[in-house]
Protein backbone atom coordinates (compact mmCIF):
# COMPACT_ATOMS: atom_id res chain seq x y z
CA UNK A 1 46.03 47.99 -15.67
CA UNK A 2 44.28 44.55 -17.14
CA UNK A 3 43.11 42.24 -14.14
CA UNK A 4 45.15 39.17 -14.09
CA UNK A 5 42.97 36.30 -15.43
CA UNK A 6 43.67 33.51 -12.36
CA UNK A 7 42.19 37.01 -10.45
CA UNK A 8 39.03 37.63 -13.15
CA UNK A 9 38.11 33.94 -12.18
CA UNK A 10 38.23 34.25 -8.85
CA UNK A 11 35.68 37.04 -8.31
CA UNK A 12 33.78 35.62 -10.75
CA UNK A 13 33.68 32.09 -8.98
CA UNK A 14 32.83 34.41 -5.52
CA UNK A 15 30.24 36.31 -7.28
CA UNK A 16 28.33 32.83 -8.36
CA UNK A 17 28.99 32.51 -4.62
CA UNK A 18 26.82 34.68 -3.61
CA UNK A 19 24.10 34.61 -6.33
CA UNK A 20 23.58 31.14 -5.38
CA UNK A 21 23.66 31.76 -1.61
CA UNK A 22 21.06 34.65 -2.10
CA UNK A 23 18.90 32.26 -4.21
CA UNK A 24 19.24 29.47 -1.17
CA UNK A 25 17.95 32.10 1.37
CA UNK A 26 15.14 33.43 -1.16
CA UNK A 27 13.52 29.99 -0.95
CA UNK A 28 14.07 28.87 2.25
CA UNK A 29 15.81 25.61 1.44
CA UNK A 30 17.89 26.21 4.93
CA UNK A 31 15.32 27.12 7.37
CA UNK A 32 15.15 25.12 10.84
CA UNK A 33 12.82 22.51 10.54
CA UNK A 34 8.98 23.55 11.00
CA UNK A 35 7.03 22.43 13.94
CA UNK A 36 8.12 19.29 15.61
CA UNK A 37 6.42 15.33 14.99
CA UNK A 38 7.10 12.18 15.60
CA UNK A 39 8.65 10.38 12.87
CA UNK A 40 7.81 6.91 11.40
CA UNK A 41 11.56 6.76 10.73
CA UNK A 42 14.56 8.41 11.78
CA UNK A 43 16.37 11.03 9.77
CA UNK A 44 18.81 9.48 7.53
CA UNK A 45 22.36 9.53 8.20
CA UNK A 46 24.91 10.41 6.12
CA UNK A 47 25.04 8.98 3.06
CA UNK A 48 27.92 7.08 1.45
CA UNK A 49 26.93 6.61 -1.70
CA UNK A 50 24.62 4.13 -3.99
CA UNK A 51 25.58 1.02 -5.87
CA UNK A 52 23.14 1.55 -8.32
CA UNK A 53 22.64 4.79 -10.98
CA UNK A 54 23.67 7.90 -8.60
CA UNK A 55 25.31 10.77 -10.38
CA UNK A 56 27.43 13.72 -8.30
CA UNK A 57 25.98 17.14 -9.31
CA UNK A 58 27.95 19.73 -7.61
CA UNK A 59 27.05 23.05 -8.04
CA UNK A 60 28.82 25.30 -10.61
CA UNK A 61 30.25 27.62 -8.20
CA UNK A 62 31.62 24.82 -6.13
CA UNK A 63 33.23 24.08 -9.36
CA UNK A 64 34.84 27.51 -10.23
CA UNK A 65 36.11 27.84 -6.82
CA UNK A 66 37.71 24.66 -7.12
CA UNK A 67 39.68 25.61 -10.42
CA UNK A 68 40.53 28.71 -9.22
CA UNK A 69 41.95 27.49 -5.68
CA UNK A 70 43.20 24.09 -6.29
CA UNK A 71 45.00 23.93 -2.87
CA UNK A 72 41.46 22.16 -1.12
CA UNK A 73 39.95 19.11 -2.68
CA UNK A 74 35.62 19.24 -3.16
CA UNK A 75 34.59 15.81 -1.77
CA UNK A 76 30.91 13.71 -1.99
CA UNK A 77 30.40 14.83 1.61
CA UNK A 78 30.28 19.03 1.01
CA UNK A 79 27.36 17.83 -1.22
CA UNK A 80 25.45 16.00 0.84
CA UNK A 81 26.08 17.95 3.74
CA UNK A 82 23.22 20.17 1.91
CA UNK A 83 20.83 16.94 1.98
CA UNK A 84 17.30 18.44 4.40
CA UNK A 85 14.96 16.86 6.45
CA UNK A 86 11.97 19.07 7.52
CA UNK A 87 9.47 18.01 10.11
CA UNK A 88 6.22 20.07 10.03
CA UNK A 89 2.19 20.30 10.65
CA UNK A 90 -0.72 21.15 8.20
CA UNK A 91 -3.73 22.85 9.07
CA UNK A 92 -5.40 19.29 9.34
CA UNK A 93 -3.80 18.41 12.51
CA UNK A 94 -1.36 15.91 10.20
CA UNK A 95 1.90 15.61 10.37
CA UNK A 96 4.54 15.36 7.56
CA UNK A 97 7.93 14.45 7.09
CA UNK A 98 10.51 15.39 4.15
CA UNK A 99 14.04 14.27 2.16
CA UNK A 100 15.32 16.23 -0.03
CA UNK A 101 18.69 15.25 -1.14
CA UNK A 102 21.04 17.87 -2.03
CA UNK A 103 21.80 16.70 -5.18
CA UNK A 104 17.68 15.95 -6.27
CA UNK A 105 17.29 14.60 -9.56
CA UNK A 106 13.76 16.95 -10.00
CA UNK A 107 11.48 13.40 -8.79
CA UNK A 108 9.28 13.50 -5.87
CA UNK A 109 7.83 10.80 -4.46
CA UNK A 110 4.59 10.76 -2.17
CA UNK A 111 4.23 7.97 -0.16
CA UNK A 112 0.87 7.32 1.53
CA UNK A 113 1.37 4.69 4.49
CA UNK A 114 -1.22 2.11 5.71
CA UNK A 115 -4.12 1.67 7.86
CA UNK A 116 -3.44 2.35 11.46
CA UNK A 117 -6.77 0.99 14.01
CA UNK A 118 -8.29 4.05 16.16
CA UNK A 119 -6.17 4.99 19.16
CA UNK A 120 -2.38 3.63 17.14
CA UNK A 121 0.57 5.46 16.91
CA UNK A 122 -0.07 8.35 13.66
CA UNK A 123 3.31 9.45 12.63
CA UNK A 124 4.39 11.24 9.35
CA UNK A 125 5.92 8.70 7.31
CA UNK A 126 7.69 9.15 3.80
CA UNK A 127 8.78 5.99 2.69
CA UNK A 128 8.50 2.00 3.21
CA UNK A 129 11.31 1.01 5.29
CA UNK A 130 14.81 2.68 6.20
CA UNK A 131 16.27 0.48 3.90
CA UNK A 132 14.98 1.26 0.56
CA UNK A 133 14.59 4.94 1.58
CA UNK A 134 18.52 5.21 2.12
CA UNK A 135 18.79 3.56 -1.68
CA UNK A 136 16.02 6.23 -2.89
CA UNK A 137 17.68 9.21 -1.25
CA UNK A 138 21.12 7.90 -2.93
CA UNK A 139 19.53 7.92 -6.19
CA UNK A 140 18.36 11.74 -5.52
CA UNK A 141 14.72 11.28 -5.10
CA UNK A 142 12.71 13.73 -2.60
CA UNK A 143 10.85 11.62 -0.52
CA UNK A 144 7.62 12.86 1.36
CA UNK A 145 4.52 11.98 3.10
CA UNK A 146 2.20 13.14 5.94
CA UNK A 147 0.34 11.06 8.78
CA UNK A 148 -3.45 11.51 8.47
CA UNK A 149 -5.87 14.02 10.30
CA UNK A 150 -7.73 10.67 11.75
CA UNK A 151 -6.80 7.03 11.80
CA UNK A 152 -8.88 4.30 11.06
CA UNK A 153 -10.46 4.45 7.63
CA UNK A 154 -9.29 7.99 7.18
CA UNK A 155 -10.57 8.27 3.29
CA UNK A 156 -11.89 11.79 3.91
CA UNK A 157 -8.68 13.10 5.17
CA UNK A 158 -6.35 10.98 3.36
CA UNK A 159 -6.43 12.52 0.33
CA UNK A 160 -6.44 15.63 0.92
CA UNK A 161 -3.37 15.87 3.64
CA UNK A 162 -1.20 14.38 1.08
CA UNK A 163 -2.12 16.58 -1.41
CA UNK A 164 -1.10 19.26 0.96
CA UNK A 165 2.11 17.98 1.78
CA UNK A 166 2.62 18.07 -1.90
CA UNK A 167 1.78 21.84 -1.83
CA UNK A 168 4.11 22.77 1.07
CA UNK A 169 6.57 20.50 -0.84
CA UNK A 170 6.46 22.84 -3.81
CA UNK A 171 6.44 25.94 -2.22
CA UNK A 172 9.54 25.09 -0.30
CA UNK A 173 11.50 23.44 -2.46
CA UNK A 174 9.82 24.50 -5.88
CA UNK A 175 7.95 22.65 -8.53
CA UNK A 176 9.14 19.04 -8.84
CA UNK A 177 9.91 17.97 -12.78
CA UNK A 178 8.18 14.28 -12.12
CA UNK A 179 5.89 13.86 -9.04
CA UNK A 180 5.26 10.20 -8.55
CA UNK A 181 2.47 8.93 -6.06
CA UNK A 182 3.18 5.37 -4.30
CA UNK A 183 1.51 3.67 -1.61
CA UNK A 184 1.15 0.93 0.87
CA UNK A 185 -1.14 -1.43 2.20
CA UNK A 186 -4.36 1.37 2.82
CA UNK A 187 -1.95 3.26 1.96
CA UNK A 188 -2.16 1.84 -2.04
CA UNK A 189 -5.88 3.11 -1.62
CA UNK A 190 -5.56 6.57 -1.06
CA UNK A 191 -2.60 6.66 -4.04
CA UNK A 192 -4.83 4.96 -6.44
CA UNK A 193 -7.88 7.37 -5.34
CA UNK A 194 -5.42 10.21 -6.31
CA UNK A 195 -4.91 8.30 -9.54
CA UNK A 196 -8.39 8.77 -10.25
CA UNK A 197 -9.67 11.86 -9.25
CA UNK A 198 -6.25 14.11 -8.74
CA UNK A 199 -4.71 13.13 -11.82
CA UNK A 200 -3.65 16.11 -12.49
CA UNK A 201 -1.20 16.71 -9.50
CA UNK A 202 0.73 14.07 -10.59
CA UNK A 203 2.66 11.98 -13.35
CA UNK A 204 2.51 8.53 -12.27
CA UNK A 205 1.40 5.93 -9.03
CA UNK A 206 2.77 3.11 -7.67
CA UNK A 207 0.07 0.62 -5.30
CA UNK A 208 1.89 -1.50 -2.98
CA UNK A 209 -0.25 -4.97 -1.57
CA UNK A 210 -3.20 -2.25 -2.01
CA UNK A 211 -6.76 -2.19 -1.32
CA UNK A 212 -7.18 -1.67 -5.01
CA UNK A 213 -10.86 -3.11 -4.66
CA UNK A 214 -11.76 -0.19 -2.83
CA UNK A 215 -14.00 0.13 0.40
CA UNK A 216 -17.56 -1.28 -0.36
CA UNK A 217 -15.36 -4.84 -1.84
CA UNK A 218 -13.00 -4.93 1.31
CA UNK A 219 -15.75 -4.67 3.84
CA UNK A 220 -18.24 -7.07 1.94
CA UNK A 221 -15.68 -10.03 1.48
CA UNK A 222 -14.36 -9.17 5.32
CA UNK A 223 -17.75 -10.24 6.38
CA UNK A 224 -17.92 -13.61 3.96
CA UNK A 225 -15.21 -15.87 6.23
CA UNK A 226 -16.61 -14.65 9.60
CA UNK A 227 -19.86 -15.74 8.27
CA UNK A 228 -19.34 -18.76 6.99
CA UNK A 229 -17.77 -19.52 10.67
CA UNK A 230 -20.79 -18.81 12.49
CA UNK A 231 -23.23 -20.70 10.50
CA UNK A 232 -20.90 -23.69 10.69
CA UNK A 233 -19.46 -23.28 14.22
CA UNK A 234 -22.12 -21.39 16.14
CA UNK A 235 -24.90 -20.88 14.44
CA UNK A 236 -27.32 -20.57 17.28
CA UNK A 237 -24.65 -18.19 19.11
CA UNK A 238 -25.37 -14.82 19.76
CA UNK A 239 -22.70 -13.06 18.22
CA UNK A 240 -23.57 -10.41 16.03
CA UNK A 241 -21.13 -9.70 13.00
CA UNK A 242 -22.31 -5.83 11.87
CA UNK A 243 -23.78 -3.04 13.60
CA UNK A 244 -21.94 -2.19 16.13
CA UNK A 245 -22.90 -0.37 18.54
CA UNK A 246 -19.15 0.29 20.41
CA UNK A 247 -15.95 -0.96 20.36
CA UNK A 248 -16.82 -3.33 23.23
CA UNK A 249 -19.42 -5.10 21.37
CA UNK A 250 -17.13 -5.34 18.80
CA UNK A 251 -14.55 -6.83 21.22
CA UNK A 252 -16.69 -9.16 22.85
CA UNK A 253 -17.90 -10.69 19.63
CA UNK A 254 -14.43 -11.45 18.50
CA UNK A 255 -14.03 -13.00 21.38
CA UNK A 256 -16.59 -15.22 21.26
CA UNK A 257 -16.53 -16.62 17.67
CA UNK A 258 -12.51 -16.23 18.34
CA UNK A 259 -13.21 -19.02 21.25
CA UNK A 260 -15.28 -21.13 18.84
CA UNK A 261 -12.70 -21.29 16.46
CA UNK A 262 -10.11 -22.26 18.61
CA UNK A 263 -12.15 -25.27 19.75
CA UNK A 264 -13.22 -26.05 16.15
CA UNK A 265 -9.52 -26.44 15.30
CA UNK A 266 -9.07 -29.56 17.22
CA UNK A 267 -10.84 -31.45 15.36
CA UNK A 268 -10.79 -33.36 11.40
CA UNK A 269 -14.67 -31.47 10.82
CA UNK A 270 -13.58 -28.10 12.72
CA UNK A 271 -10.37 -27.71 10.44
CA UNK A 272 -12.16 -28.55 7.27
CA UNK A 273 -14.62 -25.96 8.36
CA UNK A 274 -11.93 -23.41 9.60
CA UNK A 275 -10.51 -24.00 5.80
CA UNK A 276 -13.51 -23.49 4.19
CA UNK A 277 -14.51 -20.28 5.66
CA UNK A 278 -10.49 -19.20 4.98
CA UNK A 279 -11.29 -20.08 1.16
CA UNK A 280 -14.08 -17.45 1.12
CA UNK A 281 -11.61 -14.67 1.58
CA UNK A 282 -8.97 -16.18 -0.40
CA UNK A 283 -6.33 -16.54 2.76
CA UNK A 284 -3.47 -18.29 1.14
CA UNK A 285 -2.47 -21.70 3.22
CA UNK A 286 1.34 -19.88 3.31
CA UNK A 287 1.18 -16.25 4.27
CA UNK A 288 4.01 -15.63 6.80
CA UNK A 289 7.52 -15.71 5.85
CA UNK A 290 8.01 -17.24 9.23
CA UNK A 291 6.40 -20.50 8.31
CA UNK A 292 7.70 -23.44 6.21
CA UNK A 293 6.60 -23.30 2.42
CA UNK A 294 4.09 -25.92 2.25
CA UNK A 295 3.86 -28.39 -0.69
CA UNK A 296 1.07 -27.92 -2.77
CA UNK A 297 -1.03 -30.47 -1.71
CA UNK A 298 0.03 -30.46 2.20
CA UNK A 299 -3.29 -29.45 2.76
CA UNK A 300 -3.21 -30.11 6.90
CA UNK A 301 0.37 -27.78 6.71
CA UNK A 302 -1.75 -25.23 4.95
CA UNK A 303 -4.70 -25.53 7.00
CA UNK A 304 -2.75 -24.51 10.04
CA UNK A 305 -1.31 -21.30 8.47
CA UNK A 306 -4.46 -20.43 7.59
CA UNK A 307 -5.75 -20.88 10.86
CA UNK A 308 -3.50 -18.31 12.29
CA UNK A 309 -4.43 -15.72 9.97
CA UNK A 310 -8.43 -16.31 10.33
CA UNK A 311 -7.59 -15.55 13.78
CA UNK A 312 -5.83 -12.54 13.26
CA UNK A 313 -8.68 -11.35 10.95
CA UNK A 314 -10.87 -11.77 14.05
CA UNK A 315 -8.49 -10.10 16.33
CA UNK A 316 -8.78 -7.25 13.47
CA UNK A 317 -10.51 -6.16 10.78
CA UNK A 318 -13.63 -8.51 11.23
CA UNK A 319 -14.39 -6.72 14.21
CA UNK A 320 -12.69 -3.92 15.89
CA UNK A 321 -11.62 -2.05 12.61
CA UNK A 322 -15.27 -2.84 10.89
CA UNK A 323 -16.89 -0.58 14.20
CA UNK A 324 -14.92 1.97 13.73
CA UNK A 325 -15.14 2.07 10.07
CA UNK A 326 -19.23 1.30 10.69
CA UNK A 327 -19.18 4.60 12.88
CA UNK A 328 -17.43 6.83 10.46
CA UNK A 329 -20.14 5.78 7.11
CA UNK A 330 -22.76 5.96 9.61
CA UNK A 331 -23.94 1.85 9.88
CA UNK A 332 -23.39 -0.96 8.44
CA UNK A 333 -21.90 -0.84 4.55
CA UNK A 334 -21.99 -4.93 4.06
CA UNK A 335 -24.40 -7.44 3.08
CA UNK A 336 -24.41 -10.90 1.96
CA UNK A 337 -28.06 -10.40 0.39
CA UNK A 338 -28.15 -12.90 -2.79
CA UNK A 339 -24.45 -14.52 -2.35
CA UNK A 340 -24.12 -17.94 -3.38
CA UNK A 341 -21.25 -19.39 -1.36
CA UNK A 342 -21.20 -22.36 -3.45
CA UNK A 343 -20.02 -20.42 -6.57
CA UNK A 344 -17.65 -18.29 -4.30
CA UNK A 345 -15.64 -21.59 -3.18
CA UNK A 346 -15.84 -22.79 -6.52
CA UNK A 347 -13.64 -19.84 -7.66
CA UNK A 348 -11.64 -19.73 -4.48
CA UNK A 349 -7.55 -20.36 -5.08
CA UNK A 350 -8.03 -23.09 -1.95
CA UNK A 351 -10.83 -24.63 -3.30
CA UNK A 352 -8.59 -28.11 -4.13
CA UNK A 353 -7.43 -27.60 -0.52
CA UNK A 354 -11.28 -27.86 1.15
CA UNK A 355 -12.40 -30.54 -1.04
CA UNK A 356 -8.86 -32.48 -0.09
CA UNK A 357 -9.40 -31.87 3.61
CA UNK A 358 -13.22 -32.49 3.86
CA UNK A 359 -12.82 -35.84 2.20
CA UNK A 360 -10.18 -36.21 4.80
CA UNK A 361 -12.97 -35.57 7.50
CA UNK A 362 -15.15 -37.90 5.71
CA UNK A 363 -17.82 -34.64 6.18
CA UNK A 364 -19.99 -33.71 2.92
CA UNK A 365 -18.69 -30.12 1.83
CA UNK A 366 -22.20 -30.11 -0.38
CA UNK A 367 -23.89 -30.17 3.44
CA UNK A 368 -22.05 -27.34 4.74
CA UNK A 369 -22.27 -25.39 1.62
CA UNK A 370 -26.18 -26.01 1.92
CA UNK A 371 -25.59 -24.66 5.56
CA UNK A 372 -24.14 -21.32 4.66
CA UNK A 373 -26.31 -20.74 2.15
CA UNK A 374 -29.37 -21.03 3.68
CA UNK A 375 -28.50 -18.99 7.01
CA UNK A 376 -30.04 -15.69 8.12
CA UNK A 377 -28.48 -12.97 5.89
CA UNK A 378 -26.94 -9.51 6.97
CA UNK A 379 -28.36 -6.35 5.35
CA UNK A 380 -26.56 -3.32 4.77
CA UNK A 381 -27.43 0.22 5.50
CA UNK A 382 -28.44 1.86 2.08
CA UNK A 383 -27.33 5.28 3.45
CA UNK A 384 -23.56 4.08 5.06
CA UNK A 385 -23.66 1.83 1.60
CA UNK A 386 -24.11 5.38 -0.50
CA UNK A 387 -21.19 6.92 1.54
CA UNK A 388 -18.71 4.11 1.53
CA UNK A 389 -19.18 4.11 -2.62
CA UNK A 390 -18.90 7.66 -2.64
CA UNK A 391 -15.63 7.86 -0.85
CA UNK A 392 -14.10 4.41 -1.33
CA UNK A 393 -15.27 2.80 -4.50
CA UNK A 394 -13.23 3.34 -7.41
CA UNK A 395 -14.36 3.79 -11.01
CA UNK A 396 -11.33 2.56 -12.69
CA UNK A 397 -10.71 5.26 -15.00
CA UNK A 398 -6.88 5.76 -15.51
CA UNK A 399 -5.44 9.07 -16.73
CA UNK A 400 -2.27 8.34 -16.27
CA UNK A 401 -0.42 4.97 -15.68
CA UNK A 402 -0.52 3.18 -12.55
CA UNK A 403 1.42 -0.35 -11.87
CA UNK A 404 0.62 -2.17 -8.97
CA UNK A 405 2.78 -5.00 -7.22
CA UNK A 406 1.31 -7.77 -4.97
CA UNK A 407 2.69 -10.48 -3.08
CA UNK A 408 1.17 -13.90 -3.52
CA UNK A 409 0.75 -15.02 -0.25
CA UNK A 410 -0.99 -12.18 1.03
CA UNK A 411 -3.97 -12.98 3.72
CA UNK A 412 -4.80 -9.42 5.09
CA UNK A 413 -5.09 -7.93 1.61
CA UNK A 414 -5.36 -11.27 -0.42
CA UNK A 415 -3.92 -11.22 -4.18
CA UNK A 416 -7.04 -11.44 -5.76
CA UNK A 417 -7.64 -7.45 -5.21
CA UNK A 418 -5.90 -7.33 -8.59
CA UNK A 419 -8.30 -8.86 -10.14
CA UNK A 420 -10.57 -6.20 -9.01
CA UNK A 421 -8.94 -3.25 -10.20
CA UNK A 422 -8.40 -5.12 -13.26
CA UNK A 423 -11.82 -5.60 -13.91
CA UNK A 424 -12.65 -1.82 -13.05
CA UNK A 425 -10.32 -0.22 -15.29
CA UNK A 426 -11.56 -2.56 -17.92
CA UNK A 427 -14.73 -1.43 -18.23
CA UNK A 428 -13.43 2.27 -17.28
CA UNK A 429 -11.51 2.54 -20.61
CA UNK A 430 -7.75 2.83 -19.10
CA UNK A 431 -6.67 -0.64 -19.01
CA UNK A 432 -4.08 -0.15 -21.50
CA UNK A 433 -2.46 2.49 -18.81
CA UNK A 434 -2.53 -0.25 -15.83
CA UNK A 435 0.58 -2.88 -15.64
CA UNK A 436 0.17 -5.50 -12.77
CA UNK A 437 3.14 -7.58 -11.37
CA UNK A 438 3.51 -10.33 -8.37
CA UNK A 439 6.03 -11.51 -5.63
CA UNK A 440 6.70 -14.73 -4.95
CA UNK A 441 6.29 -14.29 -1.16
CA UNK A 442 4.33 -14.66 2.20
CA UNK A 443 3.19 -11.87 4.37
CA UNK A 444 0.86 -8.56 3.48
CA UNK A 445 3.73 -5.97 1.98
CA UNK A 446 6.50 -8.39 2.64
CA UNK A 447 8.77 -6.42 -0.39
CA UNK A 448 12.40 -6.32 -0.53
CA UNK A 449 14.15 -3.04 -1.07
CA UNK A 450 15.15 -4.15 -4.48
CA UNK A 451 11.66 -5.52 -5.63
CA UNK A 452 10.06 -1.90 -4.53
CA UNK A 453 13.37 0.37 -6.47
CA UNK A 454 12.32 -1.89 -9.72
CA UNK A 455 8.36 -1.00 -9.74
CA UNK A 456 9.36 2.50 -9.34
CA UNK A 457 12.00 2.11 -11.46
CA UNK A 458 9.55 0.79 -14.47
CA UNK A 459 6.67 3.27 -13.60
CA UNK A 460 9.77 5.78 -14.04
CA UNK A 461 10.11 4.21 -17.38
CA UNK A 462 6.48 4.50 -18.48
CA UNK A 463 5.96 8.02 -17.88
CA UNK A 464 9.48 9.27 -19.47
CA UNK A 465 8.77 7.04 -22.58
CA UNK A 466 5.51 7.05 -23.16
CA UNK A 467 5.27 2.80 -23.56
CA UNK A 468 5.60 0.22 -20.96
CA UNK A 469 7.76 -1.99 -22.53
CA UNK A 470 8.46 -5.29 -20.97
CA UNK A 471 7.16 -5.51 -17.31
CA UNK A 472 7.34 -9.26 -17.42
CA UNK A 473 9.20 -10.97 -14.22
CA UNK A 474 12.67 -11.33 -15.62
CA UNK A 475 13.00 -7.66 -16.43
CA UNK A 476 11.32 -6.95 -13.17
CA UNK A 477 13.77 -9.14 -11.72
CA UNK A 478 16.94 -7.67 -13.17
CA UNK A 479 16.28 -4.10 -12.87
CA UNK A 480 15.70 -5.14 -9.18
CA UNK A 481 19.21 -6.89 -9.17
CA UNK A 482 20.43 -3.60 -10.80
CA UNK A 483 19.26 -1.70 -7.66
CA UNK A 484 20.22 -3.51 -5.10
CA UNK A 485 21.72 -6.89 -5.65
CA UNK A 486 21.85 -7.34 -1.61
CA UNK A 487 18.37 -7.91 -1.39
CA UNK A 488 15.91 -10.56 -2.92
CA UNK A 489 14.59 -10.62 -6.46
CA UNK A 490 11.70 -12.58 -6.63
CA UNK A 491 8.88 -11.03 -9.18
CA UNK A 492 6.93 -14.13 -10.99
CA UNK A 493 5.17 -14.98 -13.70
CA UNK A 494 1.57 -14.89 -11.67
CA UNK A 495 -2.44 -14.86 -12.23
CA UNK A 496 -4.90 -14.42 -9.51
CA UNK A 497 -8.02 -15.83 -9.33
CA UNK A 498 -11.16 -13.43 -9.41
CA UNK A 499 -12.05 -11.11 -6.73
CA UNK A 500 -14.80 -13.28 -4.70
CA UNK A 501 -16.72 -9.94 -4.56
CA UNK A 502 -16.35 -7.12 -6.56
CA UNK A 503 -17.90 -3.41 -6.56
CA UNK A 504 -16.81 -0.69 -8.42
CA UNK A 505 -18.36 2.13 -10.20
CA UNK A 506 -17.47 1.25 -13.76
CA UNK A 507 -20.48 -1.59 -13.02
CA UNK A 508 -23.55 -0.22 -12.34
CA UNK A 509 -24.72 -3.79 -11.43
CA UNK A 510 -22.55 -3.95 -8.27
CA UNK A 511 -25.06 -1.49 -6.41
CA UNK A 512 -26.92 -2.43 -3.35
CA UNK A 513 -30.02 -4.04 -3.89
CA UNK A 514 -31.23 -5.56 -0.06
C-alpha cells in the first residue's frame, strides 16, 4: 500500500527534525554557558525586530513542519528564542562574552574595548554600547570580545586574548564567513595592531577615536602640555614629570602641578598660559557635549573647556596611567630631547586661539615660547624606548582595509592621531587600503549608534566589493540614517592638522636619539 503523500511529508519534515537537532548537539551551540564573568553589558533581551536590513531565516525543517501541520503558526519569536549568550574564561585569566543570534548572517565582529587604569573594573565586553549592539544583533551579526589578562597598557595581552576569543568563537560556533575586527578608544590600538601583524585572522577593522599613533607618539605628546605647564607655572617646583618610582609619586605630582594650574587660571597671563600648553596636545577648546559650542573666535569660552580637560589629563594619563605604563616597559619611554615648541604651536589647530588670548593678556607669546624651549629637557630610557616600539609602534603596513572614524572634538585622544596613521601607512605602501572619516562632535568616542552601524556598514562594503567607493560624509551620513534614523547623523567633511609628534616604524628617523 503507497504512503499517503500529506504522510511522506510529514516524516520527512520529522526526519530533518532530527538531523538538525543531532547537528545542534554535535557542536554544542546549546550548552550552559561556560564559567561565569562579569559582564560590561547585560544580556540582550528579546529582540523585536530591526528597522533597518534584517532578513528572517528560519530553518528548513521549521518550514516543512509548518506545511505539513498548518494548524500552528511559526512566529519571529521561535527564531530568536535560539539567539545565545555564552559567558566564559581563557587560559589568560580574561574573560569573554558572546552573541550569537539565531538567525547569524556568517559576520563576526571582535570588539576590543578601551583602556581601563590599574586596579578598574575588567569585564568582558563585546560591543560599544547596549544600544547599537541591540541594532547589530537585529541585523544577525555575532558579536564578541574578551576583557584583558592585565589592565593598564595591556599591549602584551591584548592581542593575544582576543585572538583567543576568536578561536573559542570558531570552535563553538564554527568558522565565521567574514570576521571583522573593531575597536575603541585603546581599544582601536589593539584592532589596528591585529591589522598589522594578524592579518590573516581576519577580513577587515574598524578603529574607533583610536590610538592609531601607537604607544611611543601617545606617551611623547602626553608629556609636551604637562611640560610646557611647569616651565611656565612652576618652573623652580619640584615636581618631577617621568620616572616614577610608585603610584604615590605619581599622585603627589599631579597634585601639585594640578594646584598650580588651578591658581594660574585666575588670571589673563595664567589662562593664556593654561591655553598654550593645551595647544601642544591639540585639546580642542569644545570637547564635552555637555558644554555650549563655542564660536570660533570665543577664545575665553574655549579657554575654559580646555581648562577642564588639561585637568583631567593631570588627574590621568599625565601621571597615574604614565607610572603604570613606565613600570610595565621598564622606565621612562618619553623625551622631549631636540623639540622645538615654537614649530609645535605653529602647527597646533589652537594656535589662532593662543595668539588671540595672549594679546588679550598683553604677555609676549615669543617670551614664553623662549621659556619652554630653553628649559631642562627629559630623557628617555633607551631600553623602555626599545620595548614600547616593539610592542606599540605601528609600521603602517595594511593588508587588508582598515577605516577609522574620529570625532573632532576629541581631547583625550585628540583628532590629529589620524594624521599619524596616515602618515605611517603612507610610507608603509597600504594607503590606498586606509579610508578615514570624522564626527562633528565633542567628547573622546562620543558616537551615535547610527554613525558606528554606517563605518561598519562601509568597511562591510569594502571587503565584499573589493573598492571603497564613496566614503565621503553624505554617504556616511545616509547609510547612517538607513540604520537607525533615531539617532544622530553627523559625519563631516574634515582635515586634521598634523600629529605634533609622530613615531612609527615606516620612519626610521623617528628613533630615539637622547
Amino acid at each position: 500500500m503507497d504512503t499517503p503523500p500529506v504522510v511522506m511529508a510529514v516524516l520527512m519534515a520529522v526526519l530533518i527534525a532530527v538531523l538538525m537537532l543531532r547537528r545542534l548537539l554535535t557542536t554544542g551551540e546549546h550548552l550552559p554557558n561556560f564559567t561565569e564573568a562579569v559582564p560590561s553589558l547585560p544580556p540582550p533581551p528579546p529582540r523585536k525586530g530591526s528597522p533597518m536590513k534584517r532578513r528572517l531565516l528560519l530553518p528548513v525543517a521549521v518550514l516543512l513542519l509548518a506545511t505539513a501541520a498548518p494548524a500552528r503558526s511559526v512566529t519571529a519569536e521561535d527564531v530568536r528564542a535560539d539567539d545565545v549568550h555564552v559567558e566564559g574564561t581563557l587560559s589568560s585569566g580574561a574573560t569573554y562574552v558572546m552573541d550569537v543570534p539565531g538567525d547569524w548572517n556568517g559576520t563576526v565582529l571582535l570588539f576590543s574595548h578601551g583602556f581601563r587604569p590599574r586596579g578598574a573594573p575588567n569585564p568582558a565586553q563585546n560591543v560599544t554600547d547596549a544600544a547599537t549592539r541591540d541594532l547589530l544583533l537585529g541585523d544577525g551579526y555575532a558579536l564578541i570580545g574578551s576583557s584583558y589578562a592585565t589592565t593598564g597598557w595591556a599591549v602584551e595581552h591584548a592581542v593575544p586574548d582576543q585572538l583567543a576569543t576568536l578561536d573559542v568563537f570558531t570552535e563553538r560556533f564554527g568558522a565565521a564567513r567574514r570576521t571583522l575586527a573593531w575597536g575603541q578608544s585603546y581599544g582601536g590600538f589593539v584592532t589596528t595592531r591585529i591589522a598589522e601583524r594578524h592579518a590573516d585572522r581576519v577580513d577587515g577593522t574598524l578603529s574607533v577615536c583610536g590610538l592609531v599613533h601607537g604607544g611611543v607618539a601617545n606617551w611623547n605628546n602626553t608629556l609636551d602640555p604637562v611640560f610646557a605647564l611647569k616651565a611656565l607655572l612652576a618652573p623652580d617646583a619640584a615636581i618631577p614629570l617621568a620616572d616614577f618610582p610608585d603610584r604615590a609619586s605619581a599622585t603627589a605630582a599631579a597634585g601639585a602641578l594640578s594646584g598650580v594650574v588651578t591658581e594660574a587660571q585666575n588670571s589673563a597671563d595664567g589662562r593664556a598660559r593654561i591655553a598654550l600648553a593645551a595647544a601642544l596636545h591639540n585639546i580642542p577648546g569644545w570637547n564635552d557635549p555637555g558644554q555650549p559650542r563655542p564660536a570660533p573666535t570665543d577664545w575665553t569660552a574655549q579657554q575654559a573647556n580646555q581648562y577642564t580637560a588639561v585637568r583631567g589629563l593631570l588627574a590621568t594619563a599625565a601621571f597615574s596611567w604614565r607610572q603604570d605604563t613606565e613600570t610595565l616597559a621598564g622606565g621612562n619611554p618619553s623625551w622631549n630631547t631636540g623639540v622645538d615648541y615654537t614649530r609645535m604651536l605653529r602647527a597646533s589647530s589652537a594656535y589662532e586661539e593662543v595668539k588671540g588670548l595672549y594679546k588679550a593678556a598683553g604677555r609676549s607669546l615669543a617670551d614664553d615660547l623662549r621659556t619652554v624651549n630653553e628649559a631642562p629637557r627629559i630623557e628617555a630610557d633607551e631600553a623602555a624606548v626599545d620595548w614600547m616600539s616593539r610592542t606599540s609602534a605601528f609600521t603602517g603596513k595594511l593588508t587588508k582595509p582598515q577605516l577609522t572614524i574620529h570625532t573632532t572634538g576629541d581631547a583625550l585622544v585628540p583628532v590629529q592621531t589620524e594624521s599619524a596613521y596616515l602618515r605611517a601607512a603612507t610610507a608603509g605602501g597600504s594607503r590606498h587600503l586606509l579610508r578615514q572619516a570624522y564626527v562633528d562632535n565633542a567628547g573622546h568616542c562620543t558616537f551615535s549608534p547610527a554613525e558606528q552601524l554606517a563605518a561598519l556598514d562601509t568597511l562591510e562594503h569594502r571587503v565584499d566589493t573589493g573598492r571603497w567607493d564613496d566614503t565621503g560624509a553624505e554617504t556616511l551620513n545616509s547609510r547612517a540614517t538607513q540604520a537607525d534614523p533615531t539617532t544622530p547623523a553627523r559625519y563631516a567633511a574634515y582635515r586634521p592638522a598634523v600629529y605634533p609628534r609622530p613615531y612609527d616604524l615606516a620612519h626610521p628617523g623617528d628613533a630615539y636619539r637622547p
